[in-house]
N, C-alpha and C. Protein backbone atom coordinates (compact mmCIF):
# COMPACT_ATOMS: atom_id res chain seq x y z
N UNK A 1 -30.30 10.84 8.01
CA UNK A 1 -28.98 10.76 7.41
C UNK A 1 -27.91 10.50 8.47
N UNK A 2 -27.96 11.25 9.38
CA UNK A 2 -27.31 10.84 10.73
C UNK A 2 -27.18 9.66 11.21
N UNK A 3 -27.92 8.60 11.04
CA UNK A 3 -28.47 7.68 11.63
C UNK A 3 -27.26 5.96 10.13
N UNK A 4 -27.42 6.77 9.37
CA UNK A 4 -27.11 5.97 8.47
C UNK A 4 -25.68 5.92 8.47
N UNK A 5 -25.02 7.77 9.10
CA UNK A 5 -23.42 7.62 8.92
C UNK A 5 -23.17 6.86 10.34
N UNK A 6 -24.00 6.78 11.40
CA UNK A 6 -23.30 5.79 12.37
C UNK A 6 -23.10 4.94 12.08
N UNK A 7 -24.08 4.05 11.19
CA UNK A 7 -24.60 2.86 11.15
C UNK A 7 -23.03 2.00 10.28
N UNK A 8 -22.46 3.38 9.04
CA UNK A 8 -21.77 3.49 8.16
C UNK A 8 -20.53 3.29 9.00
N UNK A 9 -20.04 4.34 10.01
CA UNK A 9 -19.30 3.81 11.03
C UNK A 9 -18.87 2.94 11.81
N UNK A 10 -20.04 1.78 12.08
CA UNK A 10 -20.08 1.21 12.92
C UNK A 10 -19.83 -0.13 12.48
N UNK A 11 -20.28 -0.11 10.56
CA UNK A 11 -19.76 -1.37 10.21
C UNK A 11 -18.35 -1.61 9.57
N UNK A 12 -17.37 -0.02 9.16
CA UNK A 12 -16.14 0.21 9.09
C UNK A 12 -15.62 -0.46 10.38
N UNK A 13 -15.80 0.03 11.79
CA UNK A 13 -15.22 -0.57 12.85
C UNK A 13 -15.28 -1.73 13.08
N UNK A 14 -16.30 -2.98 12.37
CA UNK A 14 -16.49 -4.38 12.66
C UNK A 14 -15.52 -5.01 11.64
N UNK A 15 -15.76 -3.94 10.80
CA UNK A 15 -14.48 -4.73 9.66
C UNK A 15 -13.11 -4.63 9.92
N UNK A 16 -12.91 -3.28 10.53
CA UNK A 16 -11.04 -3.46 10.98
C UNK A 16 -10.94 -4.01 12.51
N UNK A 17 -11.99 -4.44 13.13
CA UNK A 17 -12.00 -5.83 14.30
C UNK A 17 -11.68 -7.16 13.96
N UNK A 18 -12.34 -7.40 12.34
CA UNK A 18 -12.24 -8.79 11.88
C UNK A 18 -11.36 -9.03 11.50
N UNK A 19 -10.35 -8.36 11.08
CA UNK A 19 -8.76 -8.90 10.76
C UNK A 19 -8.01 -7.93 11.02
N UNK A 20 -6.69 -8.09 11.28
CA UNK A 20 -5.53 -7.32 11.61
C UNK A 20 -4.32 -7.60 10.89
N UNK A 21 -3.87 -6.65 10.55
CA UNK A 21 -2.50 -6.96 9.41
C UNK A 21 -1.00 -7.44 10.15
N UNK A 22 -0.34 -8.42 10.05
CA UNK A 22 0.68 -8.94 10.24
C UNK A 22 1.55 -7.86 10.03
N UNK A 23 2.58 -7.57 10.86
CA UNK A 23 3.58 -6.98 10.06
C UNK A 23 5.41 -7.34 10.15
N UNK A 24 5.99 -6.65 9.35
CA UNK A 24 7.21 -7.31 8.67
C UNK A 24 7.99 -6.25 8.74
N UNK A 25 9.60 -6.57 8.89
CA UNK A 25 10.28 -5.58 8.65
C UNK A 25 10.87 -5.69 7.20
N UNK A 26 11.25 -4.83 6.37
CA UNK A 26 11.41 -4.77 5.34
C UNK A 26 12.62 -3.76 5.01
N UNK A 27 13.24 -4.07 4.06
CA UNK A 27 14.06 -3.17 3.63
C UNK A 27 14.51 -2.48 2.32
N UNK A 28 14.77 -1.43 1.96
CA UNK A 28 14.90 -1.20 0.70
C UNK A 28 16.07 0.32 0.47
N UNK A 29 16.60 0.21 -0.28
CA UNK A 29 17.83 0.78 -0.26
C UNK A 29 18.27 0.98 1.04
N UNK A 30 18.81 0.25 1.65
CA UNK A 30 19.19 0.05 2.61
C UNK A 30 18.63 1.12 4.16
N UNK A 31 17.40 1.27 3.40
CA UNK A 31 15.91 1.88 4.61
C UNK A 31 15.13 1.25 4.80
N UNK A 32 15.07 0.61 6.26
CA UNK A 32 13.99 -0.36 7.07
C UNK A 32 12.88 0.73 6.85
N UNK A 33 11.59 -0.60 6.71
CA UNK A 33 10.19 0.04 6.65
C UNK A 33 9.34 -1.04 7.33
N UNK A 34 8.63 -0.95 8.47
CA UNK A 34 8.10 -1.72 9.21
C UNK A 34 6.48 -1.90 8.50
N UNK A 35 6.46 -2.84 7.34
CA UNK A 35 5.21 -2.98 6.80
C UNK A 35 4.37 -3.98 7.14
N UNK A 36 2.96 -3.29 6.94
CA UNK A 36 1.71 -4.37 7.43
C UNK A 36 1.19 -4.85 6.24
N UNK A 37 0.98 -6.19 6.89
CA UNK A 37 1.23 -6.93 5.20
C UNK A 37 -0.08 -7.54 5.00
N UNK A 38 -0.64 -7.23 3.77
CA UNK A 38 -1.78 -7.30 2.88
C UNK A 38 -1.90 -8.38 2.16
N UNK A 39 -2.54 -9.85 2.54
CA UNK A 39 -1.65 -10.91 2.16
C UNK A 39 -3.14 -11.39 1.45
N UNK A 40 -4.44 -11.34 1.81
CA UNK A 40 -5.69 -11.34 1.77
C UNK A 40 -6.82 -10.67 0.77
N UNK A 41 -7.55 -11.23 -0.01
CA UNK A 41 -8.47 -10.15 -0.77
C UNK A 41 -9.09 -9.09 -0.11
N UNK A 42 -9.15 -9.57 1.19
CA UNK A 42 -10.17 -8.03 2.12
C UNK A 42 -9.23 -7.36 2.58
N UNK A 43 -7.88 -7.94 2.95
CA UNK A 43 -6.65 -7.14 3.45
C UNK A 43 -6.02 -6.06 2.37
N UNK A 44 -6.19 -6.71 1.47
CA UNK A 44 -5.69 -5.48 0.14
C UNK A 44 -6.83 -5.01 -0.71
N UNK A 45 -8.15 -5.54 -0.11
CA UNK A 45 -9.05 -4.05 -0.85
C UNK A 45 -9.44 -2.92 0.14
N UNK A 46 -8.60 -3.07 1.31
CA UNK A 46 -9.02 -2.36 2.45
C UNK A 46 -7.81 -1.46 2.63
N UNK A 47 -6.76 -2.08 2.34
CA UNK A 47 -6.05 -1.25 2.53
C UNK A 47 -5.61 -0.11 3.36
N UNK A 48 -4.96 0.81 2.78
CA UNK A 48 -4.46 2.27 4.13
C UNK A 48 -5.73 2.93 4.04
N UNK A 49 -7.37 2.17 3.77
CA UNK A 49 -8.24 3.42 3.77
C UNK A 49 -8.23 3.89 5.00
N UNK A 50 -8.61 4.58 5.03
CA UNK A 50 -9.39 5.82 6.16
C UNK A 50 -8.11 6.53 6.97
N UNK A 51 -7.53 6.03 7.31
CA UNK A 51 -5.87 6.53 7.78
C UNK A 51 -5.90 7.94 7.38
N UNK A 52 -5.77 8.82 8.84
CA UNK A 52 -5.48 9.97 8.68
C UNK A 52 -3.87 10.20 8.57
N UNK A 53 -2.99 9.00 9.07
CA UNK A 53 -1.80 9.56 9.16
C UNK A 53 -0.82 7.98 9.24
N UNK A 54 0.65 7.80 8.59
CA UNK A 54 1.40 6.72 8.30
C UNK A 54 2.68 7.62 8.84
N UNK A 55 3.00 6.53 9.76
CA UNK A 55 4.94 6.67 10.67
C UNK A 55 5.26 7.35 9.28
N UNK A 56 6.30 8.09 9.51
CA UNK A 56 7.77 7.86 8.36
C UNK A 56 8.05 6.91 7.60
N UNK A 57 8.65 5.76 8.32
CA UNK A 57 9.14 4.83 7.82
C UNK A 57 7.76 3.18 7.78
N UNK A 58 6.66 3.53 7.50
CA UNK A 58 5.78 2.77 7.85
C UNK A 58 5.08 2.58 6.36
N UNK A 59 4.69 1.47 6.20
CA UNK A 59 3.75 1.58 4.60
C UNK A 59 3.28 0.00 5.13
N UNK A 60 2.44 -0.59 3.94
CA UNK A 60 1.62 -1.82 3.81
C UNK A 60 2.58 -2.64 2.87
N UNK A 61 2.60 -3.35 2.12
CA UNK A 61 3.21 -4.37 1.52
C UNK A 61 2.14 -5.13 1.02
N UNK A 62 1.68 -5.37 -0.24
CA UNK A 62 0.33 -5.96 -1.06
C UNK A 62 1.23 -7.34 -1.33
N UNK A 63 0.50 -8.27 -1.10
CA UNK A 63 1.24 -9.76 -1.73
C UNK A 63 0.31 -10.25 -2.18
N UNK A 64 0.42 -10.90 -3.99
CA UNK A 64 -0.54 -11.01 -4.63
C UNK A 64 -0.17 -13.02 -4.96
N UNK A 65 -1.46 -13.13 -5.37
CA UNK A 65 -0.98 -14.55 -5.46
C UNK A 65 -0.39 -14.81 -7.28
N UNK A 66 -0.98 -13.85 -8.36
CA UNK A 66 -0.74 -13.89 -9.33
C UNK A 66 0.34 -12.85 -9.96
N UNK A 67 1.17 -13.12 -10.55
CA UNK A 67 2.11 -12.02 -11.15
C UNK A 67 1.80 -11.17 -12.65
N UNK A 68 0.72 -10.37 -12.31
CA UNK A 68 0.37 -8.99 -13.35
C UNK A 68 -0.05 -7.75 -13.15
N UNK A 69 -0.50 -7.20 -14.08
CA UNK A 69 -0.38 -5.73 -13.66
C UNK A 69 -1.67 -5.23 -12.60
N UNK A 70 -1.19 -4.66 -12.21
CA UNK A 70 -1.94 -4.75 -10.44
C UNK A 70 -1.98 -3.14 -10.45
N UNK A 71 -3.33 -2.90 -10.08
CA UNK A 71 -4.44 -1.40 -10.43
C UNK A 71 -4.91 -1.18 -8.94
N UNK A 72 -4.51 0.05 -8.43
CA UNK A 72 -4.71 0.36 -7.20
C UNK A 72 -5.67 2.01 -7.11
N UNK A 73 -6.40 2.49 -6.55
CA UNK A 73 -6.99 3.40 -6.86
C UNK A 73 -7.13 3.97 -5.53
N UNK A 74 -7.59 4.98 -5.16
CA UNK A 74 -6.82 5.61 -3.49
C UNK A 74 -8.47 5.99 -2.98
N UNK A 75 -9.70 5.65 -3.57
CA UNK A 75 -10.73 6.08 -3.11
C UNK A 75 -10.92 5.52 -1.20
N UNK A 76 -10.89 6.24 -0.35
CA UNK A 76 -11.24 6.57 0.94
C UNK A 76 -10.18 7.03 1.05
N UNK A 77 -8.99 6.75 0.87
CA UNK A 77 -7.71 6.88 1.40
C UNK A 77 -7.28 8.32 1.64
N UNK A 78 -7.18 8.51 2.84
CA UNK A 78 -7.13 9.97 2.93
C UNK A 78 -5.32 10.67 2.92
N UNK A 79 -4.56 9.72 2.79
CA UNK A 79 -3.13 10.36 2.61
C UNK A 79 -2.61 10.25 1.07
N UNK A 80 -1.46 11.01 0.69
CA UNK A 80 -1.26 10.88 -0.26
C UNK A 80 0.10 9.67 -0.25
N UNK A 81 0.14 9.15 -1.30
CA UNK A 81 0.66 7.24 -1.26
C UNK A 81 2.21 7.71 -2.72
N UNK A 82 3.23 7.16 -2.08
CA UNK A 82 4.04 6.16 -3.48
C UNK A 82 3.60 5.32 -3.66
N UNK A 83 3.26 4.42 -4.45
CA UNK A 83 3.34 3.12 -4.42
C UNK A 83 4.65 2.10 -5.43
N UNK A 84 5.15 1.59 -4.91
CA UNK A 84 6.48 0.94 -5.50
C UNK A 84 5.90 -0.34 -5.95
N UNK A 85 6.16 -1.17 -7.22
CA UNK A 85 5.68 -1.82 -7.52
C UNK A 85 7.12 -3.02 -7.70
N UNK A 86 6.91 -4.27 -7.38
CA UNK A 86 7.91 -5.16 -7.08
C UNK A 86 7.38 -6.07 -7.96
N UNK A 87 8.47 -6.97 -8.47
CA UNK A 87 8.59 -8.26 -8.86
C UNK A 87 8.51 -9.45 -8.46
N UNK A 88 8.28 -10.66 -8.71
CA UNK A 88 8.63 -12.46 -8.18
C UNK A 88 10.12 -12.13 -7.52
N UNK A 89 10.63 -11.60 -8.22
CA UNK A 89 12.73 -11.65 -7.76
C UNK A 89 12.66 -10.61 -6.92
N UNK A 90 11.40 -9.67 -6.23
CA UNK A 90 12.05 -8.69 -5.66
C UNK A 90 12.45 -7.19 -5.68
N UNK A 91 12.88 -7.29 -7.45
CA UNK A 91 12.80 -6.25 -8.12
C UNK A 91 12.20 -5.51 -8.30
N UNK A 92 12.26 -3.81 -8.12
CA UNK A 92 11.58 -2.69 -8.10
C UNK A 92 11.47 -2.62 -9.87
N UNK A 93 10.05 -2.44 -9.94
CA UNK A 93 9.62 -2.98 -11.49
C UNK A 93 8.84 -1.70 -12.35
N UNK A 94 8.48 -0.44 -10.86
CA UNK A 94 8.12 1.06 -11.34
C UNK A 94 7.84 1.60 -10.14
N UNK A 95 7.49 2.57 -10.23
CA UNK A 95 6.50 3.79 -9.01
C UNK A 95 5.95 4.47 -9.65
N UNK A 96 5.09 4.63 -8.71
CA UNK A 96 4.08 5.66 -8.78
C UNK A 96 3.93 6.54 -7.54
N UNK A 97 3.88 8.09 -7.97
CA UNK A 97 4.37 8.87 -6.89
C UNK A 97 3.25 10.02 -6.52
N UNK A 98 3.26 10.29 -5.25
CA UNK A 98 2.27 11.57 -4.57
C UNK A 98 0.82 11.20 -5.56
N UNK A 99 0.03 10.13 -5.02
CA UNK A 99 -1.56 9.88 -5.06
C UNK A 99 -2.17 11.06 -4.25
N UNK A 100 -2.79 10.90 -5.30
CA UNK A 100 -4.11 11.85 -5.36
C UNK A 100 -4.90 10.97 -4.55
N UNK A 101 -5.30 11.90 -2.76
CA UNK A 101 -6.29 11.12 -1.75
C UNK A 101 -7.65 11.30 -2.26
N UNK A 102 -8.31 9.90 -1.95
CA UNK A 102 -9.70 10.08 -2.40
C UNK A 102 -10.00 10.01 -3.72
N UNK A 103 -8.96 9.50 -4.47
CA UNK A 103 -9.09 9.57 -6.42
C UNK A 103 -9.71 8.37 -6.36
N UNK A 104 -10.76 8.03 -7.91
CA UNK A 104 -10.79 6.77 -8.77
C UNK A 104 -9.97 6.59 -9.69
N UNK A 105 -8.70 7.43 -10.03
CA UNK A 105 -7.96 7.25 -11.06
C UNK A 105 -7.16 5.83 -10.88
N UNK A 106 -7.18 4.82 -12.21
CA UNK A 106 -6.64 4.06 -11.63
C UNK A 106 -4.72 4.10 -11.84
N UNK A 107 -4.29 3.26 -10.89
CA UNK A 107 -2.53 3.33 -10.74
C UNK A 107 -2.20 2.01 -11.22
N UNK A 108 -1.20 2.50 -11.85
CA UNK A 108 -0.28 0.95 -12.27
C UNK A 108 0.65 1.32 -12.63
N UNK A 109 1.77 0.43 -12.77
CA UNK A 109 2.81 0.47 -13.70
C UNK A 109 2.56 -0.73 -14.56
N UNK A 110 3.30 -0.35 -15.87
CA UNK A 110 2.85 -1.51 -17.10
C UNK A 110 4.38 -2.80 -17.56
N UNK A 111 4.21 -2.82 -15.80
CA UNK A 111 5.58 -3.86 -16.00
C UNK A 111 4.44 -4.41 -14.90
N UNK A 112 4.46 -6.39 -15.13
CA UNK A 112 3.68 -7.29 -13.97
C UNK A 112 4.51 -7.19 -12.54
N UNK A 113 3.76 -7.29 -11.34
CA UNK A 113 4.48 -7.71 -9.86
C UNK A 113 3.74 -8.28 -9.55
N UNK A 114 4.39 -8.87 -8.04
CA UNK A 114 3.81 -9.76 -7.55
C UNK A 114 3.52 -8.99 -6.26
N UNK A 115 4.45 -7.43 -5.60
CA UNK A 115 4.08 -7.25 -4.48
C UNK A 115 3.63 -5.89 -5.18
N UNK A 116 3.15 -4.88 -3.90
CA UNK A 116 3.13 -3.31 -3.85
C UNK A 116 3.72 -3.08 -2.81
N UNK A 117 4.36 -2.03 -2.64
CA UNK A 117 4.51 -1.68 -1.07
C UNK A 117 4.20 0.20 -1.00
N UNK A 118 3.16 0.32 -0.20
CA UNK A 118 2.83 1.88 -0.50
C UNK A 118 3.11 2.16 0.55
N UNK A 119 3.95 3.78 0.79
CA UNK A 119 4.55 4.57 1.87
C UNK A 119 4.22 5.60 1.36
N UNK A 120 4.46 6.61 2.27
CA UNK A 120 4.06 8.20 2.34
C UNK A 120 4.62 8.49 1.18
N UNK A 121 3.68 9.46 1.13
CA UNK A 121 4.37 10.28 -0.45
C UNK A 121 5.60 11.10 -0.27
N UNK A 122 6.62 10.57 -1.12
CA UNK A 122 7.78 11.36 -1.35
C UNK A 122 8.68 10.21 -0.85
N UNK A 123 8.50 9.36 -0.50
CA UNK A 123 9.59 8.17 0.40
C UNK A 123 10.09 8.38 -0.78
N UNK A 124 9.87 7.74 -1.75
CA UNK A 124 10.37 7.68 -2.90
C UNK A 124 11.62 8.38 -3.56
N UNK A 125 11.14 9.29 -4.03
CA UNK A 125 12.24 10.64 -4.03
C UNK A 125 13.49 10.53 -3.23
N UNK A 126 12.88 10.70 -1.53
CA UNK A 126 13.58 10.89 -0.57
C UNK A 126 14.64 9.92 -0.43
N UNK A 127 14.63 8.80 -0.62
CA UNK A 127 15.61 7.54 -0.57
C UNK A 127 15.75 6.92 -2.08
N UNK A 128 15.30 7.90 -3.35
CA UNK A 128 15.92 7.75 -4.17
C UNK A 128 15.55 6.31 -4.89
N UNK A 129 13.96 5.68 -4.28
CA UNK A 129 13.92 4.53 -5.20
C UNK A 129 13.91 4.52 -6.58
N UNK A 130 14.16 3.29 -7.08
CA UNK A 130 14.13 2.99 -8.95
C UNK A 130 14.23 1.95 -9.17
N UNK A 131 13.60 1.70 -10.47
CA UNK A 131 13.58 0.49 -11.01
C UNK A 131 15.16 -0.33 -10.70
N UNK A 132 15.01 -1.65 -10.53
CA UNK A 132 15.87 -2.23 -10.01
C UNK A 132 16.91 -2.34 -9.44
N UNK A 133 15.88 -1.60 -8.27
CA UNK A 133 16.18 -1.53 -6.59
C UNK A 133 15.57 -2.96 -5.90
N UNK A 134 16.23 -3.43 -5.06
CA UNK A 134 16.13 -5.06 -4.23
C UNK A 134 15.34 -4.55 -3.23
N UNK A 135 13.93 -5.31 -2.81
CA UNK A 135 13.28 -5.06 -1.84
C UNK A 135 13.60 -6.50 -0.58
N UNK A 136 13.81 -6.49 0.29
CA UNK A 136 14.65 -7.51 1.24
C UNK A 136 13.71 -7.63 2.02
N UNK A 137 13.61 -8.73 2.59
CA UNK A 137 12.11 -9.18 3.54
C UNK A 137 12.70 -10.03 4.58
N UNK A 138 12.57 -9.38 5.87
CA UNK A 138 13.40 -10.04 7.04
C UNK A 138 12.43 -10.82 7.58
């Protein structure tokens, strides 16, 4: 069994060798968030897994090529996530707040986007996001 979690290890580490996330500064109620951007099918099914720990002001940014309802589920993910769900225009379109780490439950909001942008749990709250709030992309 030992032998299998290296092995398990070892091909997690070849996979976050094979690509690296771009990142962007971003803004939203007028709070910069330096996001790594998920632009890729392996980049956004990979996501913030395994991450023991996200800056403050740090999250991912999901960019989808199609505009609908977009199902995110937190299995490896060991922190707990907002996830803000954005529009084509930009527009903050719902949230979803303090994920459950390690869940299959799935997340959505039942309005379509085109982005996600997930930050620590409570950003949200804390800076007071809501539906149509402007997400700004420098």
């Amino acid at each position: 069994m030992k032998i299998l979690k290296k092995i398990g290890l070892l091909l997690l580490f070849l996979l976050l060798m094979s690509f690296s996330y771009q990142q962007k500064n971003i803004k939203i109620n007028n709070i910069d968030v330096i996001a790594e951007i998920a632009d890729s099918d392996e980049k956004r099914a990979f996501g913030l897994m395994y991450r023991e720990s996200l800056c403050e002001n740090c999250g991912m940014l999901f960019i989808f090529d199609e505009i609908e309802i977009h199902h995110f589920w937190m299995k490896n993910t060991l922190i707990s996530l907002d996830m803000i769900f954005i529009n084509e225009d930009y527009k903050v379109v719902g949230v979803v707040k303090n994920t459950e780490p390690k869940s299959l439950i799935s997340r959505f909001v039942r309005t379509p986007s085109k982005y996600v942008l997930e930050v620590n749990s409570g950003f949200s709250d804390k800076y007071k996001i809501s539906i149509g709030d402007t997400l700004y992309l420098e």
